[in-house]
C-alpha atoms as a PDB file:
ATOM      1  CA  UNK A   1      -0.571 -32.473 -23.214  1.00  0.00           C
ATOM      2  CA  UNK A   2      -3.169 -30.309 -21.766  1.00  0.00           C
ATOM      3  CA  UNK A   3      -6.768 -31.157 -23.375  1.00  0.00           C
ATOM      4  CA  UNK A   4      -8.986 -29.141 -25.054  1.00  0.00           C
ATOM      5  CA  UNK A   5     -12.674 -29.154 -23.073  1.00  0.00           C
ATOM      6  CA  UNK A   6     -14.774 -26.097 -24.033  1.00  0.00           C
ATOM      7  CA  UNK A   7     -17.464 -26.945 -21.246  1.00  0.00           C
ATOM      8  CA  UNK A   8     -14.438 -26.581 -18.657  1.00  0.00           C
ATOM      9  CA  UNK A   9     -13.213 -23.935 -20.444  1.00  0.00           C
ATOM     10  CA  UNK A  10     -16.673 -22.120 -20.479  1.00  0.00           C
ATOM     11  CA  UNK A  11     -16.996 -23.111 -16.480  1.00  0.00           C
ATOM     12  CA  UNK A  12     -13.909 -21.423 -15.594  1.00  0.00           C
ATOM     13  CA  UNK A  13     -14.752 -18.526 -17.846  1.00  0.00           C
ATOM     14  CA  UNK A  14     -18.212 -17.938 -16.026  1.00  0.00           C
ATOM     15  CA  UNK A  15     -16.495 -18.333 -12.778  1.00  0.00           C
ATOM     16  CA  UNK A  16     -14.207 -15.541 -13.678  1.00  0.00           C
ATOM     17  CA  UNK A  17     -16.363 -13.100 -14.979  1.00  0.00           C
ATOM     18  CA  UNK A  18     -18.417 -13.843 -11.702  1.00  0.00           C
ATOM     19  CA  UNK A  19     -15.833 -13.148  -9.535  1.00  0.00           C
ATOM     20  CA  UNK A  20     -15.199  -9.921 -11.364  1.00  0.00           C
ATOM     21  CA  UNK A  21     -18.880  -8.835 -11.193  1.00  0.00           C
ATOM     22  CA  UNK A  22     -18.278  -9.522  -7.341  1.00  0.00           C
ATOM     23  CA  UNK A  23     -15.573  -7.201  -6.704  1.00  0.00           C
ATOM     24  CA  UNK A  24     -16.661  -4.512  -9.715  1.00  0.00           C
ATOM     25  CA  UNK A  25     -19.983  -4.032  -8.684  1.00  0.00           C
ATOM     26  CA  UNK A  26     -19.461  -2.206  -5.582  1.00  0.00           C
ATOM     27  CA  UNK A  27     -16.775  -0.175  -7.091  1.00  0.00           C
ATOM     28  CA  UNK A  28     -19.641   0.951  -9.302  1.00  0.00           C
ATOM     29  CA  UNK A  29     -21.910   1.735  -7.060  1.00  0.00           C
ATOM     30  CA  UNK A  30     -19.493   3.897  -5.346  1.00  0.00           C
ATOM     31  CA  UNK A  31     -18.858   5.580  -8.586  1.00  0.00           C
ATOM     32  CA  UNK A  32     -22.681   6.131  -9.764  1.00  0.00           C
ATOM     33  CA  UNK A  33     -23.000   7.735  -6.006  1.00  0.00           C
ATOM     34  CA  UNK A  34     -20.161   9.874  -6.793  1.00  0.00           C
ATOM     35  CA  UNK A  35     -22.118  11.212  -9.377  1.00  0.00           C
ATOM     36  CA  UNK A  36     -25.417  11.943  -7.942  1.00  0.00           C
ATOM     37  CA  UNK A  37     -26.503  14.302  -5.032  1.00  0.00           C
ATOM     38  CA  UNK A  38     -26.550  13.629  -1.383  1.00  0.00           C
ATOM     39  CA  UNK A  39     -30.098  13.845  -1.803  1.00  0.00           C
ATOM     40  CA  UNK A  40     -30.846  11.498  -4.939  1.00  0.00           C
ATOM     41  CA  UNK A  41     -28.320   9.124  -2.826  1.00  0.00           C
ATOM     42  CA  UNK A  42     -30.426   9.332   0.437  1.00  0.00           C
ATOM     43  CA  UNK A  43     -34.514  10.194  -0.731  1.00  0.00           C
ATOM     44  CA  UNK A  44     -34.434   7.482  -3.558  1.00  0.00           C
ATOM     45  CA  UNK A  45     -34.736   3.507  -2.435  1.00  0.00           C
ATOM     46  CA  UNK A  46     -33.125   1.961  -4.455  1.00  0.00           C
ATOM     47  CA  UNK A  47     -30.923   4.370  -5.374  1.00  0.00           C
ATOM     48  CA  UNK A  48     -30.233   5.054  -9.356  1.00  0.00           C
ATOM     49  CA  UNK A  49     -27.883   2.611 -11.299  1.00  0.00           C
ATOM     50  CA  UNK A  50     -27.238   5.243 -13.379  1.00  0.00           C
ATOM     51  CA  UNK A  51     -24.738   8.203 -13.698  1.00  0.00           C
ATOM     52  CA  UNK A  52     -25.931  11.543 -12.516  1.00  0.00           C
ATOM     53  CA  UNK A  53     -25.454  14.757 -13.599  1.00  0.00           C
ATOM     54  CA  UNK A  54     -23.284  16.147 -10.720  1.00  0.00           C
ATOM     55  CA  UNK A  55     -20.468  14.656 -11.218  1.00  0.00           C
ATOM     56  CA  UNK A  56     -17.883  17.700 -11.790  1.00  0.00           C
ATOM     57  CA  UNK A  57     -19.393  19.477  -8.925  1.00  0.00           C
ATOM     58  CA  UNK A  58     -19.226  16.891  -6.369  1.00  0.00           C
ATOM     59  CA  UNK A  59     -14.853  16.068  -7.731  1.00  0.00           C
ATOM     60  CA  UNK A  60     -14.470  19.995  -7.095  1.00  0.00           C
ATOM     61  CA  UNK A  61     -15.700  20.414  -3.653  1.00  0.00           C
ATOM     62  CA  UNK A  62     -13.883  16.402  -2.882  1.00  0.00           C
ATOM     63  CA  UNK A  63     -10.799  17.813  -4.046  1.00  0.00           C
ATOM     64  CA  UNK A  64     -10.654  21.708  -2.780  1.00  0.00           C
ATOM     65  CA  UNK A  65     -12.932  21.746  -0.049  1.00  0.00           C
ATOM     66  CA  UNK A  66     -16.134  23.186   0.659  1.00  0.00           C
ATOM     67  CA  UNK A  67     -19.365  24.054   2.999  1.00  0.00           C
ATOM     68  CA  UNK A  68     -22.006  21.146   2.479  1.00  0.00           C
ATOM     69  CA  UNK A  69     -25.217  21.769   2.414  1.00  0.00           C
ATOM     70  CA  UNK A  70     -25.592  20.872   5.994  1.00  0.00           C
ATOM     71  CA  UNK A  71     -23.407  23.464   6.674  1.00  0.00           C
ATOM     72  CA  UNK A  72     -20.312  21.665   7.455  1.00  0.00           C
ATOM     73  CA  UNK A  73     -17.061  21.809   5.956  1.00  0.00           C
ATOM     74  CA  UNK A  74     -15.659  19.444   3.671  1.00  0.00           C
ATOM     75  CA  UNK A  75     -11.649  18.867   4.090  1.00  0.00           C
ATOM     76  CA  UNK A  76      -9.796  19.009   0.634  1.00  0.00           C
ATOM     77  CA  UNK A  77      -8.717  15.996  -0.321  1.00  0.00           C
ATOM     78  CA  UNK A  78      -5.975  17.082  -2.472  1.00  0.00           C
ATOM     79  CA  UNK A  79      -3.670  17.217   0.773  1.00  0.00           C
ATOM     80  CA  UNK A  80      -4.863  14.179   2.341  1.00  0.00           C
ATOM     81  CA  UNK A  81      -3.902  12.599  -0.845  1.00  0.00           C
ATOM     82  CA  UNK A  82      -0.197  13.787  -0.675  1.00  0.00           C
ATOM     83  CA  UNK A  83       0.325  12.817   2.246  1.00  0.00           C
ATOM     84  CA  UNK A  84      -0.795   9.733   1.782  1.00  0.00           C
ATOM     85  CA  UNK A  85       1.559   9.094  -1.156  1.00  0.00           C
ATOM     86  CA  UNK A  86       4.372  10.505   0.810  1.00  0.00           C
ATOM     87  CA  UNK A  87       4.206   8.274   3.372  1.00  0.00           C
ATOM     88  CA  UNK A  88       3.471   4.852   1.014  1.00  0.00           C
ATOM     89  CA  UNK A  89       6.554   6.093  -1.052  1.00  0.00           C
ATOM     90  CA  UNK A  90       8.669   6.394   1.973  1.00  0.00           C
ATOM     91  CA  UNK A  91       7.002   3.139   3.890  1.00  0.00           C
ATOM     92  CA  UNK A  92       7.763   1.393   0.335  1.00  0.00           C
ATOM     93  CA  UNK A  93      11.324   2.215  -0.860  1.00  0.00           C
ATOM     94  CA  UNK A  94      12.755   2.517   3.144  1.00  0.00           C
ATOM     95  CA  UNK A  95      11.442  -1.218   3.641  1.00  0.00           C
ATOM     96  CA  UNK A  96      13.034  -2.477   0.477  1.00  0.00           C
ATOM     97  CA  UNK A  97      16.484  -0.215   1.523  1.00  0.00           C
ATOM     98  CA  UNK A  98      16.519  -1.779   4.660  1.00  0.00           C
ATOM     99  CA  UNK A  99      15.484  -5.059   3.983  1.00  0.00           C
ATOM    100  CA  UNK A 100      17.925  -5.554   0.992  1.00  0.00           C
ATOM    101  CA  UNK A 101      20.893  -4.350   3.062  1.00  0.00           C
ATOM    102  CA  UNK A 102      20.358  -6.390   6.150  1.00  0.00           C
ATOM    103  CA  UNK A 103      19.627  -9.206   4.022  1.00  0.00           C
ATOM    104  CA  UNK A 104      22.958  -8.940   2.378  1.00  0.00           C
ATOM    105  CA  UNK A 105      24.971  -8.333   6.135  1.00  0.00           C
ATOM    106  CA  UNK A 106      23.024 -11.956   6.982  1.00  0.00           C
ATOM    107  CA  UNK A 107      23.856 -13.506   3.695  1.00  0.00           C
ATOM    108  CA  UNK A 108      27.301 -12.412   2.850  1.00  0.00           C
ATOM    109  CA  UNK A 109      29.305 -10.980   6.040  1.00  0.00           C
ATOM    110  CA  UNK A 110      30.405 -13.159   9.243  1.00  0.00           C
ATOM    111  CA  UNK A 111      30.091 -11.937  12.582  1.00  0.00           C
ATOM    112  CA  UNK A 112      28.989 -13.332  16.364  1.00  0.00           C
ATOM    113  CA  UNK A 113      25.562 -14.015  16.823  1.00  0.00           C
ATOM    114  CA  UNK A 114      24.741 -13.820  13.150  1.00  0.00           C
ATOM    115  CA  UNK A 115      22.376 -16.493  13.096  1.00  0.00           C
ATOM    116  CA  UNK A 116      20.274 -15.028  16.553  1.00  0.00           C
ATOM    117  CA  UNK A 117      20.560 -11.922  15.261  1.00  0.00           C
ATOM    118  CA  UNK A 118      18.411 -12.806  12.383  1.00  0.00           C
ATOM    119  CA  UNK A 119      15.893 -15.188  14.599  1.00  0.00           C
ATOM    120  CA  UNK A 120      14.992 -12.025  16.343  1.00  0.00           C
ATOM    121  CA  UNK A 121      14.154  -9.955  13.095  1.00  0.00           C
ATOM    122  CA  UNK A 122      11.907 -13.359  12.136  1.00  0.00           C
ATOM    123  CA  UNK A 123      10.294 -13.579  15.686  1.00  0.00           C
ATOM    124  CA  UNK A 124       8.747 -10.022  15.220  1.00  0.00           C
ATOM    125  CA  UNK A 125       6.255 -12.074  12.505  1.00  0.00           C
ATOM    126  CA  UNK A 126       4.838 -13.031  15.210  1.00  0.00           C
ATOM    127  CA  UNK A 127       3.994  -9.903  17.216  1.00  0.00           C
ATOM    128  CA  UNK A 128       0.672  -8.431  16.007  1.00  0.00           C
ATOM    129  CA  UNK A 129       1.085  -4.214  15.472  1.00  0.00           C
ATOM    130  CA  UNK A 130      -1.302  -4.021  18.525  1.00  0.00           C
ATOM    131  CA  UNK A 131       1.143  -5.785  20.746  1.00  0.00           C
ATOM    132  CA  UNK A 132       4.138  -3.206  19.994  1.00  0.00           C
ATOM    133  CA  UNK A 133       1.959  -0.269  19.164  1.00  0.00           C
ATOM    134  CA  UNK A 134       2.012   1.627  22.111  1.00  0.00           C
ATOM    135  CA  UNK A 135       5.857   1.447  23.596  1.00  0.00           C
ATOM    136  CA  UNK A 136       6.116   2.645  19.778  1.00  0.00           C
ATOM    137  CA  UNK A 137       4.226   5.055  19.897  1.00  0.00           C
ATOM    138  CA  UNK A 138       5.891   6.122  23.616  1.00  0.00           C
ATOM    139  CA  UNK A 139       9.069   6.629  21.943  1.00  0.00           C
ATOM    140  CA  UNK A 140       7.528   8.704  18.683  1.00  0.00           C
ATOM    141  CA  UNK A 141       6.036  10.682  21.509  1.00  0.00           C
ATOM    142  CA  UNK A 142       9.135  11.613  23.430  1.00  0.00           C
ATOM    143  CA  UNK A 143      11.512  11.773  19.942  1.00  0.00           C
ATOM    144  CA  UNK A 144       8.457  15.136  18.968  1.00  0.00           C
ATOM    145  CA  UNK A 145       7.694  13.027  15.906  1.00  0.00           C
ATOM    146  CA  UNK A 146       3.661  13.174  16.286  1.00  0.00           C
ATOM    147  CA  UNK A 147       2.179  15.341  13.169  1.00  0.00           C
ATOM    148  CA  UNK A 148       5.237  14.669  10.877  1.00  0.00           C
ATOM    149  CA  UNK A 149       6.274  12.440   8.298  1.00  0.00           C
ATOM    150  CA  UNK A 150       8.996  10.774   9.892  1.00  0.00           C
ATOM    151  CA  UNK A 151       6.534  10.370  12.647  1.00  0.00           C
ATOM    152  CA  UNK A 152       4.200   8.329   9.977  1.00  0.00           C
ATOM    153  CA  UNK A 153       6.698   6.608   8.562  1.00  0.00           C
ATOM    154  CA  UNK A 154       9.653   5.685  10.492  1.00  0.00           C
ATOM    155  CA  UNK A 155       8.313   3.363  12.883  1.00  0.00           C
ATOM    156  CA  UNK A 156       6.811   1.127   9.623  1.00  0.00           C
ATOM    157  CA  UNK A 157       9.794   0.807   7.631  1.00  0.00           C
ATOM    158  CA  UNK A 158      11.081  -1.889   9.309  1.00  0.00           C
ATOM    159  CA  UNK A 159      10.168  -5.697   7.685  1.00  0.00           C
ATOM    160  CA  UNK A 160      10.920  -8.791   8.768  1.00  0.00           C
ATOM    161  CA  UNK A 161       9.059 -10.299   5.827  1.00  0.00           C
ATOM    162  CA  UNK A 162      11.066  -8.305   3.181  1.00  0.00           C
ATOM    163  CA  UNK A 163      14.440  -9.446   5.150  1.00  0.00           C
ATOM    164  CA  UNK A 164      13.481 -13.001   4.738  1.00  0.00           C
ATOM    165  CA  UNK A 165      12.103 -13.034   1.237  1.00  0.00           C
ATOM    166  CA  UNK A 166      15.485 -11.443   0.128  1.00  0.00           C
ATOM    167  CA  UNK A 167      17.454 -13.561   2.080  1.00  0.00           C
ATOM    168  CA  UNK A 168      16.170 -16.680   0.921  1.00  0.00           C
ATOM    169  CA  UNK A 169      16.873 -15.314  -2.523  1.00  0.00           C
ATOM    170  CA  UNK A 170      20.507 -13.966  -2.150  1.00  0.00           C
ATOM    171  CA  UNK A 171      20.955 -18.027  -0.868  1.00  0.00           C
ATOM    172  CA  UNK A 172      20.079 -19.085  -4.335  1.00  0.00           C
ATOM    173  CA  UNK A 173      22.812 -16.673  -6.232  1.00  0.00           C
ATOM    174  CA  UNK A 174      25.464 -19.438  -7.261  1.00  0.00           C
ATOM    175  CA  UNK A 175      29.090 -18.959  -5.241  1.00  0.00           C
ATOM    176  CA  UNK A 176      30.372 -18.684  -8.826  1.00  0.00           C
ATOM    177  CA  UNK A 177      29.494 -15.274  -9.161  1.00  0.00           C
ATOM    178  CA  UNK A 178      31.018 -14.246  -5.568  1.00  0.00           C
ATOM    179  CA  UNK A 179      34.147 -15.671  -6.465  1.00  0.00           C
ATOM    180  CA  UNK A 180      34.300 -14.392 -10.031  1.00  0.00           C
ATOM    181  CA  UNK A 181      33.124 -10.369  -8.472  1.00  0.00           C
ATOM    182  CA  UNK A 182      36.019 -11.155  -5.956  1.00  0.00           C
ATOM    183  CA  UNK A 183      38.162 -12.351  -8.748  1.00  0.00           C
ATOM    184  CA  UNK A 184      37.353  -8.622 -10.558  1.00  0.00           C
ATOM    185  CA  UNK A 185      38.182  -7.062  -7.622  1.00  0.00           C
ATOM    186  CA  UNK A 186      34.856  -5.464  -6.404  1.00  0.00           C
ATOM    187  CA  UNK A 187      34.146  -4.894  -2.761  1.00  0.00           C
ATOM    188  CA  UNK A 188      31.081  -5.853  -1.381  1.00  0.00           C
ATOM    189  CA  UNK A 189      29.422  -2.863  -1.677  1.00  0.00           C
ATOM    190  CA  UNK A 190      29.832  -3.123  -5.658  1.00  0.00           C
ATOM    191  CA  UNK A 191      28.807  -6.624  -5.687  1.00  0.00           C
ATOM    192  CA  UNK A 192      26.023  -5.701  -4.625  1.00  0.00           C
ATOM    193  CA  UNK A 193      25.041  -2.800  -6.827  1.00  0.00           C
ATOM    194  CA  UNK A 194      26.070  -4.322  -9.885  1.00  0.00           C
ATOM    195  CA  UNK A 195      25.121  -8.239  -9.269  1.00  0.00           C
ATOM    196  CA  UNK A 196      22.650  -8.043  -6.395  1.00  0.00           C
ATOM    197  CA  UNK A 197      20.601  -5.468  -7.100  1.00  0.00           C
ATOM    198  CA  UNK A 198      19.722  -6.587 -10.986  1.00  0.00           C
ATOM    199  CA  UNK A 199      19.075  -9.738 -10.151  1.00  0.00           C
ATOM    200  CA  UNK A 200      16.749  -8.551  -6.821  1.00  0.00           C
ATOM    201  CA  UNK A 201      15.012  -6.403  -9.955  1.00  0.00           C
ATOM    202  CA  UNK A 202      11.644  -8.143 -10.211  1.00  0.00           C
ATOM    203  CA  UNK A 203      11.298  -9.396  -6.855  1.00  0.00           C
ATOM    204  CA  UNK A 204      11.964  -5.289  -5.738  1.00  0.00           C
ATOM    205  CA  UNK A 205       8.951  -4.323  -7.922  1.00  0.00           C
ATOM    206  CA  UNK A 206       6.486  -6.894  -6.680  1.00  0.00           C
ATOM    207  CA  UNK A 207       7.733  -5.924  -2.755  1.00  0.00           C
ATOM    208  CA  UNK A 208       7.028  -2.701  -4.145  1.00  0.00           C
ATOM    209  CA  UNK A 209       3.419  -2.658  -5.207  1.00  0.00           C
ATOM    210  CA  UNK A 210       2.604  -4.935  -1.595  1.00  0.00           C
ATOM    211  CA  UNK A 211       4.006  -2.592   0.544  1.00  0.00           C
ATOM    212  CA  UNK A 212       3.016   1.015  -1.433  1.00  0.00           C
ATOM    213  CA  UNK A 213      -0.531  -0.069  -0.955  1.00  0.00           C
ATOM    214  CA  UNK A 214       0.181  -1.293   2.990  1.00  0.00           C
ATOM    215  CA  UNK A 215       1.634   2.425   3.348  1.00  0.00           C
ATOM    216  CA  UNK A 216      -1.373   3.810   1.499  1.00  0.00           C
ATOM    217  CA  UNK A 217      -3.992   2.678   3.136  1.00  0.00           C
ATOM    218  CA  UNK A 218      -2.410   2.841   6.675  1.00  0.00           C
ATOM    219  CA  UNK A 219      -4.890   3.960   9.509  1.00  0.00           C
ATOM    220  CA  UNK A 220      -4.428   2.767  13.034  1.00  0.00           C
ATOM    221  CA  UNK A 221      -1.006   4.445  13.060  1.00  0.00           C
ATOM    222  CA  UNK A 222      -1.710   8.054  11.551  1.00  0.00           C
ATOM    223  CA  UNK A 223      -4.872   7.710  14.222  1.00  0.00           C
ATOM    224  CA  UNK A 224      -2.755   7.794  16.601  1.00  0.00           C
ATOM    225  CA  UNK A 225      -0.016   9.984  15.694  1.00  0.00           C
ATOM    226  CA  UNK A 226      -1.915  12.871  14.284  1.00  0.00           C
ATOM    227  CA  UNK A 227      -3.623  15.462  15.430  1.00  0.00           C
ATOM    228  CA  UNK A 228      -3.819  18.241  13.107  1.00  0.00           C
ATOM    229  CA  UNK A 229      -5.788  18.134   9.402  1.00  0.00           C
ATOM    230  CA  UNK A 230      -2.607  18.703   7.887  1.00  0.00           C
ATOM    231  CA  UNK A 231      -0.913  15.301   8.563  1.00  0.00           C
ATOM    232  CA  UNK A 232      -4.440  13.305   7.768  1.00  0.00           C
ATOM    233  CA  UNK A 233      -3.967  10.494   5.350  1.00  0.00           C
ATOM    234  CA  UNK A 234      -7.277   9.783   2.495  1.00  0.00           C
ATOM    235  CA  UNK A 235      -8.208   6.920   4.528  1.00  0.00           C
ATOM    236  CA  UNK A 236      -8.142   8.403   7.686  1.00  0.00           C
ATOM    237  CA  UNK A 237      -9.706  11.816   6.570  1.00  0.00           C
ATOM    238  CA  UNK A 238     -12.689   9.362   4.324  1.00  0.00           C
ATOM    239  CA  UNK A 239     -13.350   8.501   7.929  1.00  0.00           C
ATOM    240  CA  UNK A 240     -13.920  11.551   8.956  1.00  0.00           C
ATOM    241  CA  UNK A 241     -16.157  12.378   6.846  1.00  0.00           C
ATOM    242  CA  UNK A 242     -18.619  10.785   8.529  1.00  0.00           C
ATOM    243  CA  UNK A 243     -20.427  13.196  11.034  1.00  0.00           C
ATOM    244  CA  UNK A 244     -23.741  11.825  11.889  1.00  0.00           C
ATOM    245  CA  UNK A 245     -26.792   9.563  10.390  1.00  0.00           C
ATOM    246  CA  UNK A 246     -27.062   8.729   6.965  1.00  0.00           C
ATOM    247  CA  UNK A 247     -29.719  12.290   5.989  1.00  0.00           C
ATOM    248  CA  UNK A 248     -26.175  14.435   7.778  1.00  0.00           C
ATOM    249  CA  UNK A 249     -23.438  12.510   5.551  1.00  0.00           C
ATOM    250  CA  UNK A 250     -22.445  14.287   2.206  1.00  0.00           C
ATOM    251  CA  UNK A 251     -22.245  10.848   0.299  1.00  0.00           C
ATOM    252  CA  UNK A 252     -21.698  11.732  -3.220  1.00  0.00           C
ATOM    253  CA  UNK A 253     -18.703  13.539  -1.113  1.00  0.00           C
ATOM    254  CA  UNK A 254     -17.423  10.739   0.555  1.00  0.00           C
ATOM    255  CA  UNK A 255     -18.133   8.170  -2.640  1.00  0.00           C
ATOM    256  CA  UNK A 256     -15.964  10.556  -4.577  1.00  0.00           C
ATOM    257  CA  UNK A 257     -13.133  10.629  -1.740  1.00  0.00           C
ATOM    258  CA  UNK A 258     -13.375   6.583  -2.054  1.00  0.00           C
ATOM    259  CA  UNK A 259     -12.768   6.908  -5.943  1.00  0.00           C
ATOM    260  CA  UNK A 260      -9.912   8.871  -5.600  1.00  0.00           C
ATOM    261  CA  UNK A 261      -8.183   7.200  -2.676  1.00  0.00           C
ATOM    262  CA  UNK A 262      -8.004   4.272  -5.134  1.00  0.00           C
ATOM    263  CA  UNK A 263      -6.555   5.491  -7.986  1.00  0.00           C
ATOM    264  CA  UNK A 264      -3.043   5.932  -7.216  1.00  0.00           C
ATOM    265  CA  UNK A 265      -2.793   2.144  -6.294  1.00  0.00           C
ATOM    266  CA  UNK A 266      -4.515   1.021  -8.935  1.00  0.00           C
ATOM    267  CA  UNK A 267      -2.067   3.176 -11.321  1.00  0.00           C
ATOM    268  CA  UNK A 268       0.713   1.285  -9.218  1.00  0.00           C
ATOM    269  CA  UNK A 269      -0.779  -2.433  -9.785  1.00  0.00           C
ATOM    270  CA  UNK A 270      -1.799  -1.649 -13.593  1.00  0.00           C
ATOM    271  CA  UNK A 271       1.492   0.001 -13.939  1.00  0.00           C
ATOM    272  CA  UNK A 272       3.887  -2.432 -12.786  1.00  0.00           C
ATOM    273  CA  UNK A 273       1.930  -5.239 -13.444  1.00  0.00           C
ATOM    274  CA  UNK A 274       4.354  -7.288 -15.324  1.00  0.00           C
ATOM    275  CA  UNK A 275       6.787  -6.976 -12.767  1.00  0.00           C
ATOM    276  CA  UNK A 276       4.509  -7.748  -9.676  1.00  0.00           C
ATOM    277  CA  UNK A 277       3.703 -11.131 -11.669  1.00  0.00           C
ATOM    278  CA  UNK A 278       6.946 -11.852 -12.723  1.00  0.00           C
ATOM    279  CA  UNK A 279       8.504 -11.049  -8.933  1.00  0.00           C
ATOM    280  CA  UNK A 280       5.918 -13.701  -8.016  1.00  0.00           C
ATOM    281  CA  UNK A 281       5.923 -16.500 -10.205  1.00  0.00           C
ATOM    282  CA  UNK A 282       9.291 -16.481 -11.882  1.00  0.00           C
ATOM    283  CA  UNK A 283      10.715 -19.806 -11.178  1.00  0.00           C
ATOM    284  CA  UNK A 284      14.541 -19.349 -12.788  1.00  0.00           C
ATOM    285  CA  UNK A 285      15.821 -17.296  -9.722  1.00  0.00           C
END
């Protein structure tokens, strides 16, 4: 029986709405920036906690494009944006593809070397991107995948972590239901669309929200292997952005970039949030 105490009740309360302020605050003072002009944001210390009046001006030239006031250019970030969710929707579903499937050959299918085979997918844990990132990029280079999506993409669909998560699981599915798919005469490849994959549902979605914000806000990669504005991810393009000291910046710009490169995975966490918890935490798989 778990007993009522409103002072720890109240504690944990405070420390919650703490932590909140914590990670809110500077979301709102990248917002309030968003609104203002580059030069309310740079001439006035401390700068305003309150909205400005430029707020549909400063969205319009984020999102089409347009000469500062410095006279530089500002990229759209309308592309930058779809190319980022391109390449987090391909990063995300081709690691859970992948993943599920060679989970299933390790779980379900006999053949030599089955057990090193999968000891080498879990050894790459332990190899830091940094350590593999140039032979991969080598090969990108000589396959003519710089500037493209597969170029972005391809070499980070691969996950060891996904593989083991989903093989640990398919362990726990009771023999029962082998023998009685076996019994009903469905191959493998029906087992596992119509057993597999239902039960796999929750812990998909929660693998899903991880890994479409890893593929969103990618950067040492698409650094690497692009070149031309076109194939320039949001996070790599807010970088850009940047072009001198803090009087040269366009900041309400660049706040507004920051606002937008976060709502699409936000919309993915508040969206499937249900799932991503219940992938998590539910204890009857």
């Amino acid at each position: 029986m778990v007993e009522n105490r409103p002072a720890a009740t109240m504690l944990s309360h405070l420390v919650l709405m703490l932590g909140v302020l914590i990670i809110a605050f500077p979301l709102y003072i990248t917002f309030i920036a968003s609104t203002q002009t580059s030069q309310q944001i740079v001439q006035n210390a401390p700068m305003s906690l309150l909205p400005g009046g430029n707020m549909l001006e400063t969205y319009r030239v984020a999102l089409g494009g347009d000469e500062t006031s410095y006279g530089q250019r500002v990229p759209p970030v309308a592309p930058m944006m779809m190319v980022s969710l391109i390449s987090a929707l391909v990063i995300s579903i081709g690691k859970i593809a992948i993943s599920l499937l060679s989970a299933f050959a390790f779980v379900y299918f006999r053949f030599p070397g089955r057990g090193l085979c999968f000891w080498m997918v879990f050894v790459t844990l332990m190899l830091p991107v940094e350590v593999r990132i140039f032979p991969t990029y080598q090969v990108i280079s000589d396959l003519k995948m710089l500037n493209t999506y597969a170029g972005l993409t391809v070499p980070l669909i691969a996950s060891a972590t996904a593989t083991f998560l989903f093989r640990q699981f398919f362990l726990t599915v009771p023999d029962e239901l082998v023998e009685a798919a076996r019994i009903d005469g469905a191959g493998p490849l029906r087992f596992f669309k119509d057993v597999l994959l239902p039960l796999s549902a929750t812990s998909v979605a929660a693998l899903f929200v991880i890994q479409f914000i890893y593929g969103w806000n990618q950067y040492l990669w698409p650094l690497l292997v692009t070149t031309s504005e076109d194939m320039y991810p949001v996070v790599m393009g807010i970088k850009r952005m940047f072009t001198g000291g803090d009087a040269a910046n366009e900041w309400n710009v660049i706040m507004a970039t920051a606002v937008l490169a976060m709502i699409p995975p936000a919309l993915v966490v508040l969206l499937m949030q249900k799932w991503f918890v219940k992938g998590l935490v539910d204890s009857e798989k």
